[in-house]
Protein backbone atom coordinates (compact mmCIF):
# COMPACT_ATOMS: atom_id res chain seq x y z
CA UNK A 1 -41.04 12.27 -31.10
CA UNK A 2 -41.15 13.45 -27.34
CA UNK A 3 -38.70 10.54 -26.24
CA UNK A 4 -36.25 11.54 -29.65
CA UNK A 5 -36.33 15.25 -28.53
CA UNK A 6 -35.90 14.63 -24.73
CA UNK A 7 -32.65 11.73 -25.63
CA UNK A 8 -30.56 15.32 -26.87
CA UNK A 9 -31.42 17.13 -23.42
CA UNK A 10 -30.51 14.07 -21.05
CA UNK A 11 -27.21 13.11 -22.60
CA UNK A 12 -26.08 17.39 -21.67
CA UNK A 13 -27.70 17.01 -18.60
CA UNK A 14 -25.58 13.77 -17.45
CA UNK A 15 -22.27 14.99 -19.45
CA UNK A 16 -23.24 17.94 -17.00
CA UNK A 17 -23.24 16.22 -14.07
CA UNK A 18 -19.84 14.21 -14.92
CA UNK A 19 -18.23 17.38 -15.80
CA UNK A 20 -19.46 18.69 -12.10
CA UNK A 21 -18.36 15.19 -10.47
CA UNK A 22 -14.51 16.05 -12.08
CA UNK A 23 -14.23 19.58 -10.49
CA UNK A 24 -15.53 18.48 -7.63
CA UNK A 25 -12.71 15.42 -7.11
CA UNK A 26 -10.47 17.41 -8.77
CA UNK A 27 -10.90 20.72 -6.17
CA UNK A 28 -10.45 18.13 -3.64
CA UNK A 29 -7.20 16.62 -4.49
CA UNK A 30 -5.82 19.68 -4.63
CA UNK A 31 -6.60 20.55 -0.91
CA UNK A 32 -5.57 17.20 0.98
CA UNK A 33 -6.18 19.42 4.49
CA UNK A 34 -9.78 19.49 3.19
CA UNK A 35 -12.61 21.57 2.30
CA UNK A 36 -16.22 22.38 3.65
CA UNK A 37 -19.17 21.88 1.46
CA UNK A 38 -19.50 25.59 1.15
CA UNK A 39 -16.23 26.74 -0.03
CA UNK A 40 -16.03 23.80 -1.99
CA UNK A 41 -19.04 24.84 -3.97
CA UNK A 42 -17.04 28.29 -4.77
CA UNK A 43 -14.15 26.68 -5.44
CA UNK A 44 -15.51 24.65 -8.34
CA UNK A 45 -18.45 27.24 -9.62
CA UNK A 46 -21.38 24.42 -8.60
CA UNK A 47 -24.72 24.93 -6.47
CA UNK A 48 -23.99 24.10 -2.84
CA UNK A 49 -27.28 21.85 -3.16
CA UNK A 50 -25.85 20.01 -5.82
CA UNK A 51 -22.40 19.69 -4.80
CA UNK A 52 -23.86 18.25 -1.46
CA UNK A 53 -25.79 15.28 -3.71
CA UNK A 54 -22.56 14.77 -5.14
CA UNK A 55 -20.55 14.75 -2.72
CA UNK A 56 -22.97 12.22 -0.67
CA UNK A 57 -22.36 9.69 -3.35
CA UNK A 58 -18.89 9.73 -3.60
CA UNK A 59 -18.67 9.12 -0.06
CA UNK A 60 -21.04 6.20 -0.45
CA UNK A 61 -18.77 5.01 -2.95
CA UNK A 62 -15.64 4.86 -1.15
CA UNK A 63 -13.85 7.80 -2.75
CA UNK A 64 -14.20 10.92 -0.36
CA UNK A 65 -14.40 11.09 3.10
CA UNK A 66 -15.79 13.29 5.36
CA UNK A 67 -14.55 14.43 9.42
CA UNK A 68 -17.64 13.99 11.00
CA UNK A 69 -16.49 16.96 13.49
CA UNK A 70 -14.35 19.41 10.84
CA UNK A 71 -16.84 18.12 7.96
CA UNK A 72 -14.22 19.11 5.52
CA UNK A 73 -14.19 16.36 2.82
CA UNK A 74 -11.02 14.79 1.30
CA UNK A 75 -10.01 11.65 -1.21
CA UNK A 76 -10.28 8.56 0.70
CA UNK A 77 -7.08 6.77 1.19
CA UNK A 78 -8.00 4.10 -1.04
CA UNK A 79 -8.41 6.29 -3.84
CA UNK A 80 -4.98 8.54 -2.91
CA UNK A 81 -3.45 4.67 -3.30
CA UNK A 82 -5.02 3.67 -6.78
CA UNK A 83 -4.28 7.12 -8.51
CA UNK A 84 -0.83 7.89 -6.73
CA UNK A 85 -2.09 11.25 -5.67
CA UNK A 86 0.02 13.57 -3.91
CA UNK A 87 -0.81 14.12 -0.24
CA UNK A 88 0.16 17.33 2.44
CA UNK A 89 3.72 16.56 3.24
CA UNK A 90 4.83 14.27 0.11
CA UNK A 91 3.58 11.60 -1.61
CA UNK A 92 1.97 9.01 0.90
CA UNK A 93 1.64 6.80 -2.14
CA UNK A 94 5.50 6.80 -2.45
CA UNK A 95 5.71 5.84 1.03
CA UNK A 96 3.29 3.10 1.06
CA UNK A 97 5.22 1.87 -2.14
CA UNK A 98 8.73 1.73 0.08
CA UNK A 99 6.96 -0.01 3.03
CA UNK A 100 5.92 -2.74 0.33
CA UNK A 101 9.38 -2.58 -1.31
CA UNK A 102 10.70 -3.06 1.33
CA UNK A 103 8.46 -6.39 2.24
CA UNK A 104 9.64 -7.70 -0.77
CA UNK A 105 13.61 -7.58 -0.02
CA UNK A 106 13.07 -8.74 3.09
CA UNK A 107 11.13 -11.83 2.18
CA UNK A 108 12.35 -12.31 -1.29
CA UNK A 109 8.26 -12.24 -2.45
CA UNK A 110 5.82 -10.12 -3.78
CA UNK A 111 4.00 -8.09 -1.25
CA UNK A 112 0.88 -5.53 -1.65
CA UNK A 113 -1.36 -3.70 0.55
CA UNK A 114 -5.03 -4.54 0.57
CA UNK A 115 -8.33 -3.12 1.63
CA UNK A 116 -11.93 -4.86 2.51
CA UNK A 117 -14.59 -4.51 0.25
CA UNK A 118 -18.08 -6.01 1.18
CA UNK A 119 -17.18 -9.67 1.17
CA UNK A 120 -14.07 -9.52 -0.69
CA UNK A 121 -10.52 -8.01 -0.05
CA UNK A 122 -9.46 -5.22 -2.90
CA UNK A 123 -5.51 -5.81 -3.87
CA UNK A 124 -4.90 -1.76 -3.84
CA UNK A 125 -1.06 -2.21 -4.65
CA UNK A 126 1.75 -4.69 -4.75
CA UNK A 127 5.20 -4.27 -5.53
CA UNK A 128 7.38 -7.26 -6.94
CA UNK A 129 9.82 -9.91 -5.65
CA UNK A 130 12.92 -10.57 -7.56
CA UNK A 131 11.42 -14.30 -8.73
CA UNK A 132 9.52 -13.64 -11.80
CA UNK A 133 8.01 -17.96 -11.12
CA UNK A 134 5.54 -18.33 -8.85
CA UNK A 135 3.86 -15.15 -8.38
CA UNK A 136 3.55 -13.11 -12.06
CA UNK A 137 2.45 -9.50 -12.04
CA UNK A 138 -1.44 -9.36 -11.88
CA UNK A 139 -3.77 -6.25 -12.88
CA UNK A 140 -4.02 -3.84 -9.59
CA UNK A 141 -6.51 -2.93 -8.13
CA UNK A 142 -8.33 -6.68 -8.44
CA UNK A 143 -11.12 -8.46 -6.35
CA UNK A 144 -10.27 -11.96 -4.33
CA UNK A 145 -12.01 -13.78 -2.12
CA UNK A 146 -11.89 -12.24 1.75
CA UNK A 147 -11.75 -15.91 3.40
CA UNK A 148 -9.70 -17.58 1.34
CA UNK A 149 -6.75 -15.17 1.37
CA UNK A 150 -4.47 -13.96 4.30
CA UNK A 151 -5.21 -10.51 4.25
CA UNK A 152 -8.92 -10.68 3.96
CA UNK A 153 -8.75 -13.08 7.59
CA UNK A 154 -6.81 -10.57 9.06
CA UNK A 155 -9.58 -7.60 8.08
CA UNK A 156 -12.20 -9.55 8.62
CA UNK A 157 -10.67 -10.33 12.01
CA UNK A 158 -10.95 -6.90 12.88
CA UNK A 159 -14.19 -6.51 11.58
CA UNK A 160 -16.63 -9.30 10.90
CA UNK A 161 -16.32 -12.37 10.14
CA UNK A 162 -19.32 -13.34 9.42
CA UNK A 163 -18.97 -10.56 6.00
CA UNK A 164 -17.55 -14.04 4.70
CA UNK A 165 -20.07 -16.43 5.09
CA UNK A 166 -22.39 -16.45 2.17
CA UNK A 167 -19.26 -16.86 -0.10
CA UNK A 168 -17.64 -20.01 2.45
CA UNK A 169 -21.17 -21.18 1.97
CA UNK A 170 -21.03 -21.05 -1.77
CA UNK A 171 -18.07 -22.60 -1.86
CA UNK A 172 -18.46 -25.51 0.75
CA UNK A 173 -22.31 -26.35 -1.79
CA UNK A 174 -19.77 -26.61 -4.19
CA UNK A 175 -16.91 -28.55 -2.84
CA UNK A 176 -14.55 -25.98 -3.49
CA UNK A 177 -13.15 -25.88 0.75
CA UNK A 178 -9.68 -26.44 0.58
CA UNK A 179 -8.09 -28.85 3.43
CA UNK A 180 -8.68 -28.55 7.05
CA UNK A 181 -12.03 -26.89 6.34
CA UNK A 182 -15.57 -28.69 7.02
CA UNK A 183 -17.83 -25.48 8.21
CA UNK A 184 -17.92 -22.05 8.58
CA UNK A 185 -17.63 -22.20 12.60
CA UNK A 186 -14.31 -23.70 12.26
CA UNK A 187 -13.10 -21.00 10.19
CA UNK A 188 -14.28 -18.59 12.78
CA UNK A 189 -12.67 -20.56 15.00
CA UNK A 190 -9.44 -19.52 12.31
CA UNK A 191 -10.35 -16.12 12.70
CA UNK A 192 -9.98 -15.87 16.64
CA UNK A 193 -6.45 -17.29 16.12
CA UNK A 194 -5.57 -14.32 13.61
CA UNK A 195 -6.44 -11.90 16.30
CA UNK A 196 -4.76 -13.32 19.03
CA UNK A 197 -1.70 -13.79 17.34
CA UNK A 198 -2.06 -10.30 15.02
CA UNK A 199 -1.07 -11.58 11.87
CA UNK A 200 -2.37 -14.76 9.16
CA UNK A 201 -0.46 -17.33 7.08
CA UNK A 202 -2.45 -19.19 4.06
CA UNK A 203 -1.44 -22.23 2.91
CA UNK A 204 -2.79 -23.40 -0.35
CA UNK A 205 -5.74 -21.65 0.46
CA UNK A 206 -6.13 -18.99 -2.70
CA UNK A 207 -3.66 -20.69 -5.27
CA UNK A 208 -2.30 -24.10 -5.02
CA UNK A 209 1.34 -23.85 -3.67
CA UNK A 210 1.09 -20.38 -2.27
CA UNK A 211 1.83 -19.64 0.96
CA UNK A 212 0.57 -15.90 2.40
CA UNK A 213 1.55 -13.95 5.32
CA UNK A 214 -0.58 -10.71 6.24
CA UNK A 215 -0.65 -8.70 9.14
CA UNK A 216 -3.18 -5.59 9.93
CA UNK A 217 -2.43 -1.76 9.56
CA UNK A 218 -4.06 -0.73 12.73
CA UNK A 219 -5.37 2.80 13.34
CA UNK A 220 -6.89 3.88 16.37
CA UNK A 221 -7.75 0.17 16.99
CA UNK A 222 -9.40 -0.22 12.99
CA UNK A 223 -7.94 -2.35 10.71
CA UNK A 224 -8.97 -1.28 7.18
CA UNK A 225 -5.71 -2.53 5.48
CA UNK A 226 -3.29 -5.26 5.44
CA UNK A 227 -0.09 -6.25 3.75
CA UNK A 228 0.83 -9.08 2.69
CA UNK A 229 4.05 -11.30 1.12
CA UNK A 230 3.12 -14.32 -0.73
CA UNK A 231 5.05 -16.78 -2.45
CA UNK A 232 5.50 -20.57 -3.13
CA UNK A 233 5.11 -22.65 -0.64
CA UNK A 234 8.46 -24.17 -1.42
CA UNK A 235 10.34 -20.52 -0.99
CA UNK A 236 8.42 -19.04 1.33
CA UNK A 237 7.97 -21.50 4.29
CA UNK A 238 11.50 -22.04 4.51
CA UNK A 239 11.62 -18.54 5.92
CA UNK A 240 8.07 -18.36 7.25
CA UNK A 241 9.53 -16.90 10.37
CA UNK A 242 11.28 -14.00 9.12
CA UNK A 243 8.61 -13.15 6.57
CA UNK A 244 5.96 -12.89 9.35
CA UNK A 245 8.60 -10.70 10.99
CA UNK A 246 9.51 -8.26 7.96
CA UNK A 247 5.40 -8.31 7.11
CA UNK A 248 4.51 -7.22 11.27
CA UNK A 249 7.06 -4.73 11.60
CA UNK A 250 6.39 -2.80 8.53
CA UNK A 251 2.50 -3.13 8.89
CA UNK A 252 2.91 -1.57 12.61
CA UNK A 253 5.45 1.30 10.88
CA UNK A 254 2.77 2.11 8.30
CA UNK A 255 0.35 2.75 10.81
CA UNK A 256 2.59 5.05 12.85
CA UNK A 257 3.16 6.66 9.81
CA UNK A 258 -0.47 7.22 8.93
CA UNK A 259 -1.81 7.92 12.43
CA UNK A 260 0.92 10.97 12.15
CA UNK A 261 -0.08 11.92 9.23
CA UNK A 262 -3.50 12.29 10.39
CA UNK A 263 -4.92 10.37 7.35
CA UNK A 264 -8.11 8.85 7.49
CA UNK A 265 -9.24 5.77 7.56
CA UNK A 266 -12.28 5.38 8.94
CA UNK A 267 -13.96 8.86 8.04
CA UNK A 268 -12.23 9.99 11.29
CA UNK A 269 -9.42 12.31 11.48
CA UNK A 270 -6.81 10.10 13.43
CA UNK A 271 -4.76 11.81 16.03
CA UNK A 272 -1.07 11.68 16.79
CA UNK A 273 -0.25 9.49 20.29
């Protein structure tokens, strides 16, 4: 009887906490500048204790962030980019959506914008080429393997590398290494190439056929996102030069963009240079 007459009282007690969660994100979104813990708390009518707790776990999460120096909290880019929230100044989601539009004239290809997530790259957003074969719109955001795609050498090149080897492991046991791989030392060896050159081209590597060009968005020396044009290898390699152009340029314009805007990225505010 105790467990039947306590199952009422924790359902209103977590439908409590989710409704708490909501005005919490909510009160954020509507301040992009920011709030402090405290005048968050009055803002959305919850106990600063609790707000704190909450507030803790959507930063562990990935969905706020918080200036270590300010320690106002805001949405974390990566959520602004999967809900097309509105940021100070305009939409930076509209923006981000140009840059890749503007990928995808220049190369002919799809193109998207991805983050790094554990071992794995997160596709945040893509925009489409004008060829409906070879490259059909997917469900965004999505999961894909960090070493096998273009984007997730690139981040992992500015972070590290060796976030990738349990899963090149995996897939070497199970003879799932594509061409021109034998180890995981000679795909650092990749790796070292990516950042000495600044951007990555896949071959086959994801997808049979595909061919992938990403390049870094880099912030204050961080890479935490790449875009990226992919195609078939067919389309796409006899152009391989310009795409790697059209892909480099825009990545280093987004970043300008974003270290203006003062966006984070890193849980740091960035700063204009």
């Amino acid at each position: 009887m105790t467990e039947v007459a306590d199952a009422p009282a924790r359902s209103g007690a977590d439908a409590g906490q989710i409704q708490k969660t909501v005005a919490i994100v909510r009160t954020v979104a509507a301040h992009p500048e920011g709030l402090g813990l405290s005048e968050l708390a009055r803002a959305c009518g919850v106990a600063k204790a609790t707000c704190y707790r909450i507030l803790t776990t959507l930063e562990r999460e990935g969905w706020i962030v918080s200036d270590p120096v300010t320690k106002r909290s805001r949405l974390s880019l990566d959520l602004i980019l999967m809900t097309e929230s509105v940021v100070t100044g305009g939409s930076l989601t509209r923006y981000v959506r140009d840059v890749l539009a503007d990928i995808a004239a220049a190369t002919g290809e799809t193109a998207g914008i991805d983050t790094l997530t554990g071992s794995q790259v997160t596709v945040l957003m893509e925009a489409s080429g004008p060829h409906l074969i070879g490259h059909a719109p997917r469900p965004v955001p999505r999961l894909l393997s960090s070493w096998r795609t273009s984007t997730g050498r690139v981040l992992l090149a500015w972070n590290d590398p060796e976030l990738a080897r349990d899963d090149f492991e995996r897939d070497a046991a199970a003879a799932r290494l594509p061409a021109g791989f034998t180890n995981f030392e000679g795909f650092l060896a990749e790796i070292d190439t990516v950042r000495a050159q600044g951007y990555a081209v896949t071959r086959s590597q994801l997808e049979e056929g595909l061919t992938a060009i990403a390049a870094p968005v880099m912030i204050d020396g961080a890479a935490r996102y790449a875009v990226w044009t992919s195609g078939p290898n067919y389309r796409l390699d006899e152009r391989i030069d310009d795409a790697i152009a059209a892909v480099t340029e825009r990545a280093a314009s987004l970043a300008r963009l974003l270290q203006r805007a003062g966006t984070d990225l890193d849980g740091r505010t960035t700063r204009s240079s």
